[in-house]
Protein backbone atom coordinates (compact mmCIF):
# COMPACT_ATOMS: atom_id res chain seq x y z
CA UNK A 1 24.90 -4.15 -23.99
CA UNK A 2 25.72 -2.81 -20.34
CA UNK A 3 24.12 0.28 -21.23
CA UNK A 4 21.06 -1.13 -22.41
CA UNK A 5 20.75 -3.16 -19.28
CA UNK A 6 21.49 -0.49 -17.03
CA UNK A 7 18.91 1.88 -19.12
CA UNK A 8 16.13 -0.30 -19.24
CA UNK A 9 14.50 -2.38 -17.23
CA UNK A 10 15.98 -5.90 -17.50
CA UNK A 11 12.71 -7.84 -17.93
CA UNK A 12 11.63 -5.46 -21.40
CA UNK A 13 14.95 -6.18 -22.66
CA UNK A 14 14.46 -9.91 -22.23
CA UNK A 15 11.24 -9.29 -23.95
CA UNK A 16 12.16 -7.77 -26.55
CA UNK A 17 14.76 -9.94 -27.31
CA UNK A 18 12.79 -13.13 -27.17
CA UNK A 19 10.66 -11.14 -29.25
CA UNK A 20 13.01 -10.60 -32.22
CA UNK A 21 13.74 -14.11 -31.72
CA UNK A 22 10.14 -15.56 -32.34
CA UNK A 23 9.90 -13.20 -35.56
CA UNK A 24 13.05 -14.80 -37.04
CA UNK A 25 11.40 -17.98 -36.42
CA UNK A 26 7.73 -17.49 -37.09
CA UNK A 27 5.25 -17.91 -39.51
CA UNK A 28 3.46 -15.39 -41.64
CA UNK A 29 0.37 -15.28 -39.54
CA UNK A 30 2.39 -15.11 -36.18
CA UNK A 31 4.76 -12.46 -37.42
CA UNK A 32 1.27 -10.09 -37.32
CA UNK A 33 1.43 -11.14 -33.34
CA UNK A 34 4.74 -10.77 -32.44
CA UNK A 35 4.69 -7.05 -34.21
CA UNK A 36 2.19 -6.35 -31.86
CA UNK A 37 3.98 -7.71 -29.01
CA UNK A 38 6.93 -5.54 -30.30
CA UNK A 39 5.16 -2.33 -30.50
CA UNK A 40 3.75 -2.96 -27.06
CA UNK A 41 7.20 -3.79 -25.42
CA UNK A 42 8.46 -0.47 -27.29
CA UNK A 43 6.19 1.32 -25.50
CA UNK A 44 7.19 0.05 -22.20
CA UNK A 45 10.36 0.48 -23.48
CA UNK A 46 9.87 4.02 -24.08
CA UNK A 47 7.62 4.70 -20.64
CA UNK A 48 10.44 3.60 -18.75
CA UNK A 49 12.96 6.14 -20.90
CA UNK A 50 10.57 8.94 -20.57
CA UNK A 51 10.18 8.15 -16.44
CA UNK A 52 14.38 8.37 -16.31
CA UNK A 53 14.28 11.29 -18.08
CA UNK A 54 12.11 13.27 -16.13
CA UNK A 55 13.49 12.17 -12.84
CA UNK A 56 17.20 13.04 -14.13
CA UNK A 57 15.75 16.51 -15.08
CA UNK A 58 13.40 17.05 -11.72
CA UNK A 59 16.64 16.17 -9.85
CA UNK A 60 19.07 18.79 -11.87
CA UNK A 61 16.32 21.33 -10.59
C-alpha cells in the first residue's frame, strides 16, 4: 500500500477506492456509472504514471 501511495497521487487512489466501493454496493444501472468513473480515474491514474516515467527517464539523461 506504501507504494501505491507514494506512486500515485493520493487523491486518485482515494478515488478509486471509493470507487470500487460504490460498485460493490450499487445497483445495476449505477454500476454503468461508476465503470465510467473507473475508467476515467484509470486514466488519471495512468497520466500521472506516464508523467513519473518520463521525468525519471529525462533526469537519467
Amino acid at each position: 500500500m506504501q507504494w501505491l501511495l507514494r506512486s500515485f497521487d493520493k487523491t486518485a487512489v482515494v478515488a478509486a477506492l471509493a470507487l470500487c466501493g460504490l460498485w460493490l454496493l450499487g445497483q445495476p444501472g449505477q454500476r454503468v456509472l461508476i465503470m465510467l468513473g473507473a475508467v476515467s480515474t484509470a486514466g488519471v491514474l495512468g497520466g500521472l504514471l506516464t508523467r513519473r516515467a518520463m521525468a525519471r527517464s529525462a533526469q537519467e539523461d
